[in-house]
Protein backbone atom coordinates (compact mmCIF):
# COMPACT_ATOMS: atom_id res chain seq x y z
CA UNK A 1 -21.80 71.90 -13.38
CA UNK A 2 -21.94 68.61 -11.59
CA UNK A 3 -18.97 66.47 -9.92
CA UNK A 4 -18.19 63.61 -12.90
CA UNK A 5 -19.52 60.59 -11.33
CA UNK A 6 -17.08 58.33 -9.14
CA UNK A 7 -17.14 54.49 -8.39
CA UNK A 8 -18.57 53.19 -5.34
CA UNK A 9 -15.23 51.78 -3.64
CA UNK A 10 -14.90 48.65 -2.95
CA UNK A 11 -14.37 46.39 0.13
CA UNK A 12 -12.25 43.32 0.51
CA UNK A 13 -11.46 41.41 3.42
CA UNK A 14 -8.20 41.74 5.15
CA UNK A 15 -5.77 40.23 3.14
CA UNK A 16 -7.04 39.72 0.27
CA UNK A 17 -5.64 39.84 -3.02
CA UNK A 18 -6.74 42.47 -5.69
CA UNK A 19 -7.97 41.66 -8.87
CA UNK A 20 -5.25 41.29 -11.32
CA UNK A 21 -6.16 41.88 -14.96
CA UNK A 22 -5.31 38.71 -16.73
CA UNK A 23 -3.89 40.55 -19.78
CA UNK A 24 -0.97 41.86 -18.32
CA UNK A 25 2.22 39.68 -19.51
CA UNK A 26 3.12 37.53 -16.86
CA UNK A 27 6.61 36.38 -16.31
CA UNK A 28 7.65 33.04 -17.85
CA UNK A 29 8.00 29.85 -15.37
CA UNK A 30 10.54 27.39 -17.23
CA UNK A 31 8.91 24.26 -18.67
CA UNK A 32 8.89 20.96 -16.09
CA UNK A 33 10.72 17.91 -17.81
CA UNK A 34 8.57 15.46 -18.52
CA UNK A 35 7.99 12.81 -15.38
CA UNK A 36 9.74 10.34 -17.13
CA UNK A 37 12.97 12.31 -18.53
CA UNK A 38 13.20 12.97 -14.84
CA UNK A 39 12.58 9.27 -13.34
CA UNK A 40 15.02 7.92 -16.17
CA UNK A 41 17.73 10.46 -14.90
CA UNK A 42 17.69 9.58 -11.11
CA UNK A 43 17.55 5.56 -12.25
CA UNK A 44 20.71 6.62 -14.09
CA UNK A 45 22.87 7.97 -10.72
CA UNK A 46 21.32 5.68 -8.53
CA UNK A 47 22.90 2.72 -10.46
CA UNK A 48 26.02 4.86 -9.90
CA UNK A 49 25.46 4.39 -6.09
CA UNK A 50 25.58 7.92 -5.20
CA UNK A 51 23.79 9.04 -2.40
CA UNK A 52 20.00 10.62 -2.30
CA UNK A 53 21.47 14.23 -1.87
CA UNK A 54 24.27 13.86 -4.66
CA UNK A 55 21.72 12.62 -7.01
CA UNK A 56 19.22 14.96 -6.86
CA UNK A 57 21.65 18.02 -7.03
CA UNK A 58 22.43 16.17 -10.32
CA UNK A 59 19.26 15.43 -11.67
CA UNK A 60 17.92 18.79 -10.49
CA UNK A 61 15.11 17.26 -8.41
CA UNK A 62 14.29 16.77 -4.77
CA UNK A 63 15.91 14.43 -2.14
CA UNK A 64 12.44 13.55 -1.46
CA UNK A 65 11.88 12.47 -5.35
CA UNK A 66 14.87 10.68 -5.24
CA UNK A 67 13.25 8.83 -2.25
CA UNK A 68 10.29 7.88 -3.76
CA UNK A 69 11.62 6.78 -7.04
CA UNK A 70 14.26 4.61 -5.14
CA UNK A 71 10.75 3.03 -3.37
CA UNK A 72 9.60 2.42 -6.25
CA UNK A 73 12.29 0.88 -7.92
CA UNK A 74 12.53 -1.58 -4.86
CA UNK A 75 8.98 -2.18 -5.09
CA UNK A 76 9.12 -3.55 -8.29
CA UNK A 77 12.23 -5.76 -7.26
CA UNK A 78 9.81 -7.35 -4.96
CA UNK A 79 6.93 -7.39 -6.58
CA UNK A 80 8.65 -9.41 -9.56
């Protein structure tokens, strides 16, 4: 009787990942608000005049979003 056959085994460099089988039910990410739900809700607290910080715990994004739409707002100011 002979041995059933095996698979050669495979070699993969340090660190890399395995092969995941792209069946397998991944867990959910929560859908992104649109850009512009997002932009209109920082516009909305920074004519409050809170600060960067305050507004982005708010609006649920990033200081650094906060930032850049405050750059842009003043941007347009200027370029008006």
């Amino acid at each position: 009787m002979t041995p059933p056959q095996s698979r050669p085994t495979e070699r993969r460099r340090p660190g890399a990942k395995a092969h995941t089988d792209r069946r397998t039910p991944q867990p959910s990410k929560p859908a992104h608000r649109p850009v512009a739900e997002r932009r209109a809700a920082v516009e909305a607290l920074l004519a409050e005049g809170l600060s960067d910080r305050e507004i982005a715990r708010r609006a649920g994004v990033s200081p650094s979003t906060v930032s850049a739409v405050r750059k842009a707002q003043g941007a347009t100011k200027i370029g008006a």
